[in-house]
Protein backbone atom coordinates (compact mmCIF):
# COMPACT_ATOMS: atom_id res chain seq x y z
CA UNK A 1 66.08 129.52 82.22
CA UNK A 2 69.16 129.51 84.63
CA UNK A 3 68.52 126.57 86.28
CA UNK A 4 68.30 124.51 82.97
CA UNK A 5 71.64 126.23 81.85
CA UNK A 6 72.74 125.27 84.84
CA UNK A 7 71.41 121.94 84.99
CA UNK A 8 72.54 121.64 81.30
CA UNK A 9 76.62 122.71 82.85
CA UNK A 10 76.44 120.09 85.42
CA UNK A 11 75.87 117.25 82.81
CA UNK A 12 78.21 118.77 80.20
CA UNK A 13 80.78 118.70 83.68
CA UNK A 14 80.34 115.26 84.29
CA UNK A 15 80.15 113.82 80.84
CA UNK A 16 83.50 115.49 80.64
CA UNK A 17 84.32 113.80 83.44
CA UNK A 18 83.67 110.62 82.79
CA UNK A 19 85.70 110.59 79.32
CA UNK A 20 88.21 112.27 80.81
CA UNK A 21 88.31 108.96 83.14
CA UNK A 22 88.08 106.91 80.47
CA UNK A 23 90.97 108.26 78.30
CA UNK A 24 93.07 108.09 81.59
CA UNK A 25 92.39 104.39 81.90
CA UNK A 26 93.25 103.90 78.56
CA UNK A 27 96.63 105.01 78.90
CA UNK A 28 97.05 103.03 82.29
CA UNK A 29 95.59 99.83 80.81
CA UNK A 30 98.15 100.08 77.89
CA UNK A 31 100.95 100.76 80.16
CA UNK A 32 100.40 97.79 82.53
CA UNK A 33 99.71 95.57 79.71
CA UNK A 34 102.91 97.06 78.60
CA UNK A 35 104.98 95.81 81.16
CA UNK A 36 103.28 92.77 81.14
CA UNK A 37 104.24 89.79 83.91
CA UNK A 38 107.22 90.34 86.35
CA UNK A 39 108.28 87.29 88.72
CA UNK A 40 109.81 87.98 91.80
CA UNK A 41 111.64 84.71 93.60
CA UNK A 42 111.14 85.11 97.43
CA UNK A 43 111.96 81.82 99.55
CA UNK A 44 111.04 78.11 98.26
CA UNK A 45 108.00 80.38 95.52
CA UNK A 46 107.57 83.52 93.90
CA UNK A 47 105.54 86.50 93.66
CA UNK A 48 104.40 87.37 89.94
CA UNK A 49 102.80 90.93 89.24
CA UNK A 50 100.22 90.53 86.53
CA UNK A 51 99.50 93.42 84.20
CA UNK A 52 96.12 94.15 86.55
CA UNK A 53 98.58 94.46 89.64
CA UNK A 54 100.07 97.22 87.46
CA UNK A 55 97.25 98.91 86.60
CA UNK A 56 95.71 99.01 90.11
CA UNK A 57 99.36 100.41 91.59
CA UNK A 58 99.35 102.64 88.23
CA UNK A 59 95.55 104.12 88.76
CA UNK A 60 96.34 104.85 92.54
CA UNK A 61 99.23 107.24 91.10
CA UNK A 62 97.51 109.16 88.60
CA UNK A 63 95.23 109.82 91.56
CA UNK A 64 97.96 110.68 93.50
CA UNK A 65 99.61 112.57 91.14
CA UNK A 66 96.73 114.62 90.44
CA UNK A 67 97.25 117.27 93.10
CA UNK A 68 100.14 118.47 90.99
CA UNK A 69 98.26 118.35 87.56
CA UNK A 70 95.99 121.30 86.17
CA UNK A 71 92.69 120.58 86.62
CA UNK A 72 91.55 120.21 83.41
CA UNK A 73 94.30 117.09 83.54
CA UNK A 74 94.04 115.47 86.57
CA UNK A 75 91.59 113.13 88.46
CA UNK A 76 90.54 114.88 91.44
CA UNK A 77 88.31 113.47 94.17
CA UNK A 78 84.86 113.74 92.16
CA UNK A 79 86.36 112.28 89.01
CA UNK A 80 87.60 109.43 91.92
CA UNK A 81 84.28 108.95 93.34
CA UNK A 82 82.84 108.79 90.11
CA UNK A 83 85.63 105.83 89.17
CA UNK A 84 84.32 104.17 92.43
CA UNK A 85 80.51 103.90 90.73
CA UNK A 86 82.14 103.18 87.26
CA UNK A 87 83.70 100.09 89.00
CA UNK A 88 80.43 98.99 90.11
CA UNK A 89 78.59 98.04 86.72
CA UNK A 90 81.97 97.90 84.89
CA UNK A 91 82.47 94.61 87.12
CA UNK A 92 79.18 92.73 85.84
CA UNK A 93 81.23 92.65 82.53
CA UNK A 94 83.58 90.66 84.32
CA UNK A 95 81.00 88.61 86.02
CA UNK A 96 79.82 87.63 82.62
CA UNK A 97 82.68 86.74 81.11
CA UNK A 98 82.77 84.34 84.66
CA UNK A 99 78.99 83.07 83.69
CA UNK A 100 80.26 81.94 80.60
CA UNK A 101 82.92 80.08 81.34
CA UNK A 102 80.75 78.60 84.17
CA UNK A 103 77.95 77.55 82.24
CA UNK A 104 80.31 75.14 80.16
CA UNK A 105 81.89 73.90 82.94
CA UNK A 106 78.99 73.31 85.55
CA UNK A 107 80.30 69.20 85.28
CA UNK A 108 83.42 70.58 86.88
CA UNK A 109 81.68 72.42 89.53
CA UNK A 110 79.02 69.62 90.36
CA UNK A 111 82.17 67.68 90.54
CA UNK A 112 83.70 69.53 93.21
CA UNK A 113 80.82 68.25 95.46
CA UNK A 114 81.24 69.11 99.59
CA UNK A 115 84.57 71.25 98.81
CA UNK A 116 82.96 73.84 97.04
CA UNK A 117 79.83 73.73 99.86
CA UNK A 118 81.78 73.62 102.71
CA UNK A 119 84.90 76.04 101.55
CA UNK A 120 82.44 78.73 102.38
CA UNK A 121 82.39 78.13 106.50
CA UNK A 122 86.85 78.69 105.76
CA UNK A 123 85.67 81.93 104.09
CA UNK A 124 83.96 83.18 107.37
CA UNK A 125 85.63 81.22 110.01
CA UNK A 126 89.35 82.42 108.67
CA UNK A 127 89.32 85.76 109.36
CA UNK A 128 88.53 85.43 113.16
CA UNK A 129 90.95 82.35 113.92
CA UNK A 130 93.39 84.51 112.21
CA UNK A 131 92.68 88.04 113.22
CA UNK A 132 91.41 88.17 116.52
CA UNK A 133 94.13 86.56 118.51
CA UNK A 134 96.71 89.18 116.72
CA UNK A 135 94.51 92.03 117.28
CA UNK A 136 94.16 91.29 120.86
CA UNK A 137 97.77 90.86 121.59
CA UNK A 138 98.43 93.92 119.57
CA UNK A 139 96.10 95.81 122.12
CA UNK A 140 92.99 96.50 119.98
CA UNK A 141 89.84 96.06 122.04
CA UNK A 142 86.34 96.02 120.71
CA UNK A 143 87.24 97.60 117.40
CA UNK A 144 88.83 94.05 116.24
CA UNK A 145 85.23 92.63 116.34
CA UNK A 146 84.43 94.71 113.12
CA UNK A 147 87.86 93.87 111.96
CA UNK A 148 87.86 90.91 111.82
CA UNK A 149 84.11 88.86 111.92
CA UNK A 150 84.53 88.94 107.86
CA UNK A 151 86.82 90.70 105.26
CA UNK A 152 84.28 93.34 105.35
CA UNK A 153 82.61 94.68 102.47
CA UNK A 154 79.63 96.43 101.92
CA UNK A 155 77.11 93.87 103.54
CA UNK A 156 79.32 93.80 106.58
CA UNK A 157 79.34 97.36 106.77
CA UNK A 158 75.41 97.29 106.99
CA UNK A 159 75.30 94.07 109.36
CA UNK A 160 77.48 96.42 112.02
CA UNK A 161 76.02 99.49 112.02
CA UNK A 162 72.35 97.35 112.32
CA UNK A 163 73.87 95.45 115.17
CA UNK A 164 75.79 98.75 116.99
CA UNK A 165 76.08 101.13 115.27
CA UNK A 166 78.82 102.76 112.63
CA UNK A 167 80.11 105.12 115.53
CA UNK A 168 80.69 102.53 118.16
CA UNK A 169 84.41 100.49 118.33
CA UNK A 170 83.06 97.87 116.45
CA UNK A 171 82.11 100.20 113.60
CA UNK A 172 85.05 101.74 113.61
CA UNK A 173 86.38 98.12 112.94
CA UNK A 174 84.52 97.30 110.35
CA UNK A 175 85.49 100.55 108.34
CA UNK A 176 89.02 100.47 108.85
CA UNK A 177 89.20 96.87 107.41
CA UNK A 178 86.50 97.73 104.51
CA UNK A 179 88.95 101.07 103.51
CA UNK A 180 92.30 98.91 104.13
CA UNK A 181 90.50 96.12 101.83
CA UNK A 182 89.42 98.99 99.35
CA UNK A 183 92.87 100.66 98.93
CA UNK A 184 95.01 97.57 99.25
CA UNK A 185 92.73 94.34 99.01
CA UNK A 186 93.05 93.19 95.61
CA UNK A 187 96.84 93.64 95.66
CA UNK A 188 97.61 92.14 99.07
CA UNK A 189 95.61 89.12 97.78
CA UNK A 190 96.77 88.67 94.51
CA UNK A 191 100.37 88.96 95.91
CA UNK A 192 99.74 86.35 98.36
CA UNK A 193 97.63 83.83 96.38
CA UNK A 194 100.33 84.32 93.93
CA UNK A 195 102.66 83.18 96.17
CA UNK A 196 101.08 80.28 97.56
CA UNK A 197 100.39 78.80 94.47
CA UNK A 198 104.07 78.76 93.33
CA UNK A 199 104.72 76.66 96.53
CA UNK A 200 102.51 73.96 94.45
CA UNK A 201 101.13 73.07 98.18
CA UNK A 202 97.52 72.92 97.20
CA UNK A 203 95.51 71.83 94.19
CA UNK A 204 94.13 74.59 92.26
CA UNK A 205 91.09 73.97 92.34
CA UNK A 206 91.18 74.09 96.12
CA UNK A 207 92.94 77.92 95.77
CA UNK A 208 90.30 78.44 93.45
CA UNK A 209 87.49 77.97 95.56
CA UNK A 210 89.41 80.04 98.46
CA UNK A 211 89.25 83.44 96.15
CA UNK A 212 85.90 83.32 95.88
CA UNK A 213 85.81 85.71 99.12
CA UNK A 214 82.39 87.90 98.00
CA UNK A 215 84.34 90.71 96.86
CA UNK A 216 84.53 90.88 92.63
CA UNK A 217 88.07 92.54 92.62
CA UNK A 218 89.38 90.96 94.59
CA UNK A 219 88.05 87.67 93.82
CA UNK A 220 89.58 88.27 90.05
CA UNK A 221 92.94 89.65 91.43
CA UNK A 222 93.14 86.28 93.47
CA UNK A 223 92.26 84.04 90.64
CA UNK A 224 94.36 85.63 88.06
CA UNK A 225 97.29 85.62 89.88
CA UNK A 226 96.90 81.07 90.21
CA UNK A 227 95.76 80.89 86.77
CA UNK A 228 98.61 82.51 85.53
CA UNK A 229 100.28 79.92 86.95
CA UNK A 230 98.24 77.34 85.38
CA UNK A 231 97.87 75.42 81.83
CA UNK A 232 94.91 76.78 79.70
CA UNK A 233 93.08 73.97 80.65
CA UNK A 234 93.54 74.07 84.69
CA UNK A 235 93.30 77.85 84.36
CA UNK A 236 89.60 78.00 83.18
CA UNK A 237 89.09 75.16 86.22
CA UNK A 238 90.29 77.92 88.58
CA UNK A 239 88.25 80.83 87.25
CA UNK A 240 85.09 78.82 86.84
CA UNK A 241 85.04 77.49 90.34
CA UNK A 242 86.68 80.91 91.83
CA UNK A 243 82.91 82.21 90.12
CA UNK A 244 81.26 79.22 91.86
CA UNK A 245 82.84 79.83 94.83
CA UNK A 246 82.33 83.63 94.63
CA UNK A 247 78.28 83.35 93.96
CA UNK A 248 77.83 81.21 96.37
CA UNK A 249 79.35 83.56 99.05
CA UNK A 250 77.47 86.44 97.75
CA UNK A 251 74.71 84.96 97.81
CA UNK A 252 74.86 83.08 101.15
CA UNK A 253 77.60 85.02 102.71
CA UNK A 254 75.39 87.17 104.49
CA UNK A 255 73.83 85.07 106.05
CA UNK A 256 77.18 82.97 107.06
CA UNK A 257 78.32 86.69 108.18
CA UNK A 258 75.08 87.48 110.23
CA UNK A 259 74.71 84.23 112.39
CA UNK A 260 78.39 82.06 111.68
CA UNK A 261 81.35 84.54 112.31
CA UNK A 262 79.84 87.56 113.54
CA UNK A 263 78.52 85.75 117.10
CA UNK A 264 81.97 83.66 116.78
CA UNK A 265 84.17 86.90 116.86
CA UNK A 266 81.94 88.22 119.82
CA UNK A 267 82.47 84.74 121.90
CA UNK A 268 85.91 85.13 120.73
CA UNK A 269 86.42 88.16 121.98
CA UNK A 270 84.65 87.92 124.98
CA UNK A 271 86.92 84.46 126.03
CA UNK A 272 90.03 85.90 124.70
CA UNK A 273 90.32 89.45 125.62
CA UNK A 274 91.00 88.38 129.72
CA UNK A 275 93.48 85.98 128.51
CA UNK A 276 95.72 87.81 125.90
CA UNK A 277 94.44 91.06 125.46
CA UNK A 278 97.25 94.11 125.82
CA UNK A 279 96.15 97.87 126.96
CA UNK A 280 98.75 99.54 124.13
CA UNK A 281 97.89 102.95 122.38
CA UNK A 282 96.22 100.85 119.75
CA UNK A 283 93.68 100.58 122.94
CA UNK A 284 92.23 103.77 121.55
CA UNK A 285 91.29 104.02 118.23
CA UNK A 286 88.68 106.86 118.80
CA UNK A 287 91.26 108.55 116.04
CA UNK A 288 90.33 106.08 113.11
CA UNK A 289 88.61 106.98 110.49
CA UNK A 290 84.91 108.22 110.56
CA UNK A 291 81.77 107.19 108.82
CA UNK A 292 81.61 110.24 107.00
CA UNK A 293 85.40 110.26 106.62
CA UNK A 294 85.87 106.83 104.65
CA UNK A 295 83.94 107.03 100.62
CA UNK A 296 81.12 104.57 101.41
CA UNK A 297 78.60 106.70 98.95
CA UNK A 298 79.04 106.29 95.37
CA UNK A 299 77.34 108.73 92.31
CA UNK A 300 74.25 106.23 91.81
CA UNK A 301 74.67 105.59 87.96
CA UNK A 302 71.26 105.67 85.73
CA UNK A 303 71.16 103.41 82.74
CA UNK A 304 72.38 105.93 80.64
CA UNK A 305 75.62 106.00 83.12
CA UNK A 306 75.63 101.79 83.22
CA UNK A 307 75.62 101.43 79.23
CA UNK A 308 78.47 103.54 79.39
CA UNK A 309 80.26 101.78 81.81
CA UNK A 310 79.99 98.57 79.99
CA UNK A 311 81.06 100.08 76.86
CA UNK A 312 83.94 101.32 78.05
CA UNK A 313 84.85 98.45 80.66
CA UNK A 314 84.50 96.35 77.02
CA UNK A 315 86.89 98.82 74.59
CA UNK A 316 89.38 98.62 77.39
CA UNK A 317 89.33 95.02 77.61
CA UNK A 318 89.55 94.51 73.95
CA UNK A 319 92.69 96.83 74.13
CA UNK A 320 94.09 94.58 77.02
CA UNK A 321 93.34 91.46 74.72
CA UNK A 322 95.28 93.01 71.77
CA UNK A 323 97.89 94.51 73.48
CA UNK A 324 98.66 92.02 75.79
CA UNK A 325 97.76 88.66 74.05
CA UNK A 326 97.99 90.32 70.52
CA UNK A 327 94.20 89.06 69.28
CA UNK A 328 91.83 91.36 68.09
CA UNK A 329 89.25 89.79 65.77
CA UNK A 330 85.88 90.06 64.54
CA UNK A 331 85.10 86.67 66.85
CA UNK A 332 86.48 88.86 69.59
CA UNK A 333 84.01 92.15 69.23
CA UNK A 334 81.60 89.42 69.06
CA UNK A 335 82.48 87.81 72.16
CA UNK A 336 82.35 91.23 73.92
CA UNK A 337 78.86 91.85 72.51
CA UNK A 338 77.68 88.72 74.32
CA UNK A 339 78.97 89.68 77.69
CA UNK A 340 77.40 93.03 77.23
CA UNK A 341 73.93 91.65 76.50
CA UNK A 342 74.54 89.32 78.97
CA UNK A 343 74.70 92.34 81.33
CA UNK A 344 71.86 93.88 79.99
CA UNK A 345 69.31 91.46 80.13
CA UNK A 346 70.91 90.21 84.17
CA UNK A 347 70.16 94.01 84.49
CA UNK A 348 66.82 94.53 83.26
CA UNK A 349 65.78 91.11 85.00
CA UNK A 350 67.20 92.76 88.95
CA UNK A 351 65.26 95.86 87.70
CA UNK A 352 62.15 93.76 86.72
CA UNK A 353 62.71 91.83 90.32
CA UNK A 354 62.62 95.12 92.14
CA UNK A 355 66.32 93.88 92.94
CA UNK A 356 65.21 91.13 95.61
CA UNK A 357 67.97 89.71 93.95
CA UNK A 358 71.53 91.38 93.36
CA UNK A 359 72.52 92.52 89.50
CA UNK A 360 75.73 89.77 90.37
CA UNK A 361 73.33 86.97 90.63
CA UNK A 362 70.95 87.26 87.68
CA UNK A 363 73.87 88.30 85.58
CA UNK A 364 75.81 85.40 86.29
CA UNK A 365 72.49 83.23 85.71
CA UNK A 366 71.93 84.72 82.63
CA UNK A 367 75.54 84.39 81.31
CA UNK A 368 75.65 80.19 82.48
CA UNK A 369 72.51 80.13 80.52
CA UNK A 370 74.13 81.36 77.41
CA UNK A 371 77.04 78.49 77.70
CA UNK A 372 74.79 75.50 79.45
CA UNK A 373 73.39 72.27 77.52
CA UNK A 374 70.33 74.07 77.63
CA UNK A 375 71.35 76.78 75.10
CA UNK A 376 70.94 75.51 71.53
CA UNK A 377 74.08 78.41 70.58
CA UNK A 378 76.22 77.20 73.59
CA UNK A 379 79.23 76.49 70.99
CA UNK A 380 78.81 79.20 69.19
CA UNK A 381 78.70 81.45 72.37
CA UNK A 382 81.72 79.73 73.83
CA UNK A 383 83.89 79.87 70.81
CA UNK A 384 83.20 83.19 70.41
CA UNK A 385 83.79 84.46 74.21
CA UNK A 386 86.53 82.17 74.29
CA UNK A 387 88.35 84.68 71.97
CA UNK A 388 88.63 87.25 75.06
CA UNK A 389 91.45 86.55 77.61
CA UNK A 390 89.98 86.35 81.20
CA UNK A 391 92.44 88.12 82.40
CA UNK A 392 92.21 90.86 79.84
CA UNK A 393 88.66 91.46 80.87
CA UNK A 394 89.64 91.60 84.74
CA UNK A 395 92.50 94.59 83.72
CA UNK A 396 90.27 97.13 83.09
CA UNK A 397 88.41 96.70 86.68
CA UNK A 398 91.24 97.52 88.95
CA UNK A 399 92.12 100.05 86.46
CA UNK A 400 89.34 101.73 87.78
CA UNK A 401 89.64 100.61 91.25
CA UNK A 402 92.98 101.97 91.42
CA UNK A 403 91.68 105.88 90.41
CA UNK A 404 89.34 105.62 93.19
CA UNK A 405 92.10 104.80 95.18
CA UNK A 406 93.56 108.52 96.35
CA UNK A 407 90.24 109.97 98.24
CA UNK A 408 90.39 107.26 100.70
CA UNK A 409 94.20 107.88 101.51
CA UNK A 410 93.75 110.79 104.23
CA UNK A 411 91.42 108.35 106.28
CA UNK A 412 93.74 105.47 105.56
CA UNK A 413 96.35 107.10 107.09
CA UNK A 414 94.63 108.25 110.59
CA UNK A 415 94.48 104.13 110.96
CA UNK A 416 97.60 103.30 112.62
CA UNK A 417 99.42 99.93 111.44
CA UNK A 418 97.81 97.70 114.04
CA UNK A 419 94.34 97.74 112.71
CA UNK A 420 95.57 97.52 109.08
CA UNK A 421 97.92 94.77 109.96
CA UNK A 422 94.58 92.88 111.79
CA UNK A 423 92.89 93.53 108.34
CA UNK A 424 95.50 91.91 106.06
CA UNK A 425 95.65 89.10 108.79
CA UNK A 426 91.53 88.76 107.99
CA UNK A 427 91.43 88.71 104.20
CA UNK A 428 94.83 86.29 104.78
CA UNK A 429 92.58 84.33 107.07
CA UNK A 430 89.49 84.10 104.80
CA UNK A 431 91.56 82.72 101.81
CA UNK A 432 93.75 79.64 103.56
CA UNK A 433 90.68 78.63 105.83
CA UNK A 434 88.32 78.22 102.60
CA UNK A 435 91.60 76.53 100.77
CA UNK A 436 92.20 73.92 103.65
CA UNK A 437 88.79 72.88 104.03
CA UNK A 438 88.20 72.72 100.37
CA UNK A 439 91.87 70.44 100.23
CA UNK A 440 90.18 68.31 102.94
CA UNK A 441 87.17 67.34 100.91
CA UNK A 442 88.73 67.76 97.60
């Protein structure tokens, strides 16, 4: 009888929880919607914070903040770790909002031809021909293999500690630039592709194609910030090929990872090291962060904990959609229904699959379906979606990402600026390399 009172607690605790999350995203997606767009001028361009920049900054200061809060108020680390697993499911919403623009627009895609095929080698290529040379003459040694052989998310993680293990230099690598890309990833890259595009250097549909970099925040930071910058037209280019761009390196990328960059950053290294490498304190990162010290586990969600997610990933971006682009309509709930069942069914199908193939792939499937030639409700579907804001659906996501944000800050800050310098230099280096070689064929 205890232990079901006590079982019966421990869901009543994290239900609370998880609303208590939710109401505190809420009031941070209103707020950032609030303050809406600021442009910055620096040099010959700009930098323009877009309300999701805002909410990310915003979430990481609740968490922050939280230490000095009651703790009925604040979001302390469970409450972050459980924002971490929200983010997870919450960002197949998002990935089916990007399935249905995709599915209307697969002429522009086929269209794109080599660019959007061979973009992907600038993806994985990028980060070491930026990266390594820095980290070398900044005096890291082995640990700049894991730094910079990709922009090092989850599969990279697993690819390193395979290939040497999480507690070697090169694991160490590999964690400092997954928690540098994890606290700071989506706004460094949203700043910079930002940036870039006001230079109107590129085409946009080449800087679309370079934020498709496997990683779904930051993929949507990226291609907000250009098609903000973009007609309505040219902006639904960018996101559709940004989700092109972004399958295909799930997808592939591992495999790009595994036998492209990874061996390239080791000959790198190896040819390098003797010519420009530096014996600094950086030399000696045994102090960086540990396996168990950086948030790699997540509360695995049921379905029960996934419906929720959607649900509330959806309410907040129908709040973004009316507070920030003033539309809230019946065509709009609609819209949101779509994406949800979208989700569902991409869902049930990885389930069905015994999830041979990731939840990001069949949803995305599913969603192009819905849109494609081959659905006889295509117009219907896309007039209805069409009533949701892209970027109001991306919002919510780094609203979450940014509450997750505070546990990782004690291990962030046992990095030293060298390695997280090397990491910006990487996820810098995976967006230009995919955006010259997609000019080049474009």
């Amino acid at each position: 009888m205890q232990h079901i009172q006590a079982a019966s607690f421990g869901e009543h605790r994290a239900v609370s929880a998880t609303v208590k999350l939710y109401i505190w995203a809420a009031i941070i997606l209103i707020g950032a919607e609030l303050i809406g767009s600021v442009s910055i001028p620096l040099g010959p361009g700009k930098v323009v914070l877009l309300p999701m920049v805002w909410a990310l900054l915003l979430g990481a200061a609740v968490g922050l903040a939280s230490k000095r809060m009651p703790g009925t108020i604040g979001v302390d680390t469970r409450a972050q770790v459980r924002s971490a697993s929200i983010l997870q499911p919450a960002l197949l919403v998002f990935i089916a909002k990007l399935g249905l623009v995709v599915g209307g627009s697969l002429p522009v895609v086929f269209a794109s031809g080599w660019a959007l095929v061979f973009q992907e080698f600038g993806h994985f290529v990028g980060t070491v021909l930026l990266g390594l040379p820095v980290a070398l003459l900044l005096g890291i040694k082995r640990e700049a293999v894991g730094a910079t052989f990709s922009v090092g998310r989850e599969p990279s993680l697993a690819i390193i500690g395979e290939r040497y293990g999480m507690d070697s230099p090169e694991g160490r690598g590999v964690l400092a630039e997954y928690l540098t890309g994890t606290l700071f990833g989506a706004l460094f890259i949203a700043i910079v592709a930002g940036f870039i595009t006001s230079l109107n250097i590129f085409h946009p549909n080449s800087l679309a194609m370079g934020s498709g970099i496997g990683s779904g925040s930051m993929m949507a930071a990226a291609a907000g910030a250009i098609a903000a910058q973009q007609t309505p037209e040219v902006a639904q280019q960018v996101m559709t090929l940004a989700a092109a761009a972004n399958l295909i390196t799930t997808t592939i990328g591992t495999y790009f990872t595994l036998f492209i960059s990874l061996p390239l950053a080791v000959w790198g290294y190896r040819v390098l090291e003797p010519l420009i490498g530096r014996t600094t304190k950086a030399s000696n990162v045994a102090h960086g962060p540990s396996h168990d010290e950086v948030s790699l586990e997540t509360i695995e969600l049921g379905w029960a904990g996934k419906i929720s997610a959607w649900i509330a990933a959806s309410a907040l971006a129908l709040i973004a959609n009316y507070v920030g682009y003033k539309t809230l309509s019946g065509d709009a709930l609609a819209g949101m229904g779509i994406m949800i069942f979208a989700v569902f069914v991409g869902e049930g199908l990885c389930a069905l699959f015994k999830r041979k193939l990731p939840a990001v792939c069949m949803v995305s499937v599913v969603a192009m379906f819905l849109t494609s030639p081959a659905c006889p409700w295509a117009a219907e579907i896309t007039r209805l979606t069409n009533s949701v804001n892209m970027l109001a659906v991306i919002t919510p996501m780094l609203t979450f990402a940014g509450l997750s944000i505070a546990k990782d800050l004690p291990a962030f800050r046992r990095l030293g600026w060298r390695i997280v310098l090397v990491s910006f230099l990487a996820n810098l280096g995976t967006f230009i390399g995919a955006v010259l070689i997609a000019e080049f064929f474009h």
